[in-house]
Protein backbone atom coordinates (compact mmCIF):
# COMPACT_ATOMS: atom_id res chain seq x y z
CA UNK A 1 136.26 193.61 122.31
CA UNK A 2 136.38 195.52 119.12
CA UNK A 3 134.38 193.97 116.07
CA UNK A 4 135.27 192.91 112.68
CA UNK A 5 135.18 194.02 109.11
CA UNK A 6 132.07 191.01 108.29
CA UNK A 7 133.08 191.09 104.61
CA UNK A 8 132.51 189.78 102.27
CA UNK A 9 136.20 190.79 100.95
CA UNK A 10 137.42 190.06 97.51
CA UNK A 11 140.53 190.95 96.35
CA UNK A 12 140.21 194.27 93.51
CA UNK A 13 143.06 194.39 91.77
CA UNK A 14 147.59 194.48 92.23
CA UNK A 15 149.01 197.44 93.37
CA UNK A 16 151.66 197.88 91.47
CA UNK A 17 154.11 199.95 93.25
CA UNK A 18 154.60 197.72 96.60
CA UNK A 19 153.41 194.71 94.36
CA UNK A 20 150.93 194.09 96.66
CA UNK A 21 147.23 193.14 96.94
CA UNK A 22 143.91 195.36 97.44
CA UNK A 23 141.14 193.88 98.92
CA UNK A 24 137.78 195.70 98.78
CA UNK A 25 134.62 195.36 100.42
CA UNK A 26 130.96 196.93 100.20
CA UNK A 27 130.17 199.05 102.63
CA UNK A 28 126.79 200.96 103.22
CA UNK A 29 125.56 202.97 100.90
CA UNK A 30 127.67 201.70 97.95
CA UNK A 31 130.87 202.67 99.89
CA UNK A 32 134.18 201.12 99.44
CA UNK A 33 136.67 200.15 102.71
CA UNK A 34 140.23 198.88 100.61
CA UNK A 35 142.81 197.02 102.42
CA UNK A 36 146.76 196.64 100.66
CA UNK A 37 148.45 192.83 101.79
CA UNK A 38 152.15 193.81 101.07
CA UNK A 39 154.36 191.05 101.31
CA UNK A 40 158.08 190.77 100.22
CA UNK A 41 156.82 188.32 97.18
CA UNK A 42 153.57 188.01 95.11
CA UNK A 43 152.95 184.02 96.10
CA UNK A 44 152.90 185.50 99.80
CA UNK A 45 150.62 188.75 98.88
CA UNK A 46 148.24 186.12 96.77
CA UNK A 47 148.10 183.67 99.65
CA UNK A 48 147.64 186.25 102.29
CA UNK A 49 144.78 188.40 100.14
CA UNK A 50 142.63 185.20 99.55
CA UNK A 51 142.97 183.76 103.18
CA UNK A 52 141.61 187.27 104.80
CA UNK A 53 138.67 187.37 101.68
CA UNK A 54 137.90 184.28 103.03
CA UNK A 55 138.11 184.83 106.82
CA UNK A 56 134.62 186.07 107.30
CA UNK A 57 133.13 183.19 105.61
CA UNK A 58 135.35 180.61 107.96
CA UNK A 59 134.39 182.54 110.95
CA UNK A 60 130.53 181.83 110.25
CA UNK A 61 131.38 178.05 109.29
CA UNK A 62 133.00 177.93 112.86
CA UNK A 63 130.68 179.58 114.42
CA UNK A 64 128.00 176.75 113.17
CA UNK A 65 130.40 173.97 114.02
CA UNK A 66 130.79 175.10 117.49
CA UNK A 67 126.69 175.58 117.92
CA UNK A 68 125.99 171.81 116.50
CA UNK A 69 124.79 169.27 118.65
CA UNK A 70 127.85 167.26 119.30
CA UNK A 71 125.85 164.34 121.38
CA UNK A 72 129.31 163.02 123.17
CA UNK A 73 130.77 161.77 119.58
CA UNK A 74 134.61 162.47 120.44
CA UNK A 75 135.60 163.54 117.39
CA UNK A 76 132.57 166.23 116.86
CA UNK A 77 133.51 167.22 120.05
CA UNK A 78 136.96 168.39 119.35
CA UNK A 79 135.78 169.94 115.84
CA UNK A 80 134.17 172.05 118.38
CA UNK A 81 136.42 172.57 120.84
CA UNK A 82 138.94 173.50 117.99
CA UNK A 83 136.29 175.93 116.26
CA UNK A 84 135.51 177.81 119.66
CA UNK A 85 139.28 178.11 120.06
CA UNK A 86 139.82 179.72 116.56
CA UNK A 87 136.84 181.68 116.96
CA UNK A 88 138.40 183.09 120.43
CA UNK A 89 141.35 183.87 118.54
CA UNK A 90 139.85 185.81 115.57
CA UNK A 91 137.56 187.22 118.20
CA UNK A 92 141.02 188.57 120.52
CA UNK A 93 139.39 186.78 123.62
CA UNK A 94 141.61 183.98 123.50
């Protein structure tokens, strides 16, 4: 399993000739990694830039649900169940 980029992303500024998105995050030692979201509109490009900016940060709120004590309440225990599944997923060991 290969890790991820933790973030935190935030989206830098358009690109204007595939009227997409760049996303920038801090690296060490005051380095820059850049990712471009192209989509065919803007609306998709805006939605897609802020959902992986925010992907880190709803990776670590998953990863507290699923460590709460659940203490057999059914519907904790499928918040759980649900955040261990999308943690799996972001995680490619679903």
């Amino acid at each position: 399993m290969s890790t991820h980029t933790p973030g935190p992303w935030e989206i830098y500024r358009r690109d204007y000739r595939s009227d997409g998105l760049v996303l920038r995050q801090q690296g060490e030692k005051g380095k820059y990694l850049f990712a471009l979201v192209e989509q065919p509109g803007i609306r998709e490009s805006e939605a897609n830039a802020r959902l992986i900016a925010a992907a880190p940060d709803m990776l670590a709120v998953a990863n507290r649900i699923a460590l709460w004590p659940a203490r057999k309440r059914p519907a904790m225990l499928a918040l759980q169940e649900a955040a261990r599944a999308a943690i799996a997923k972001a995680e490619g060991t679903s």
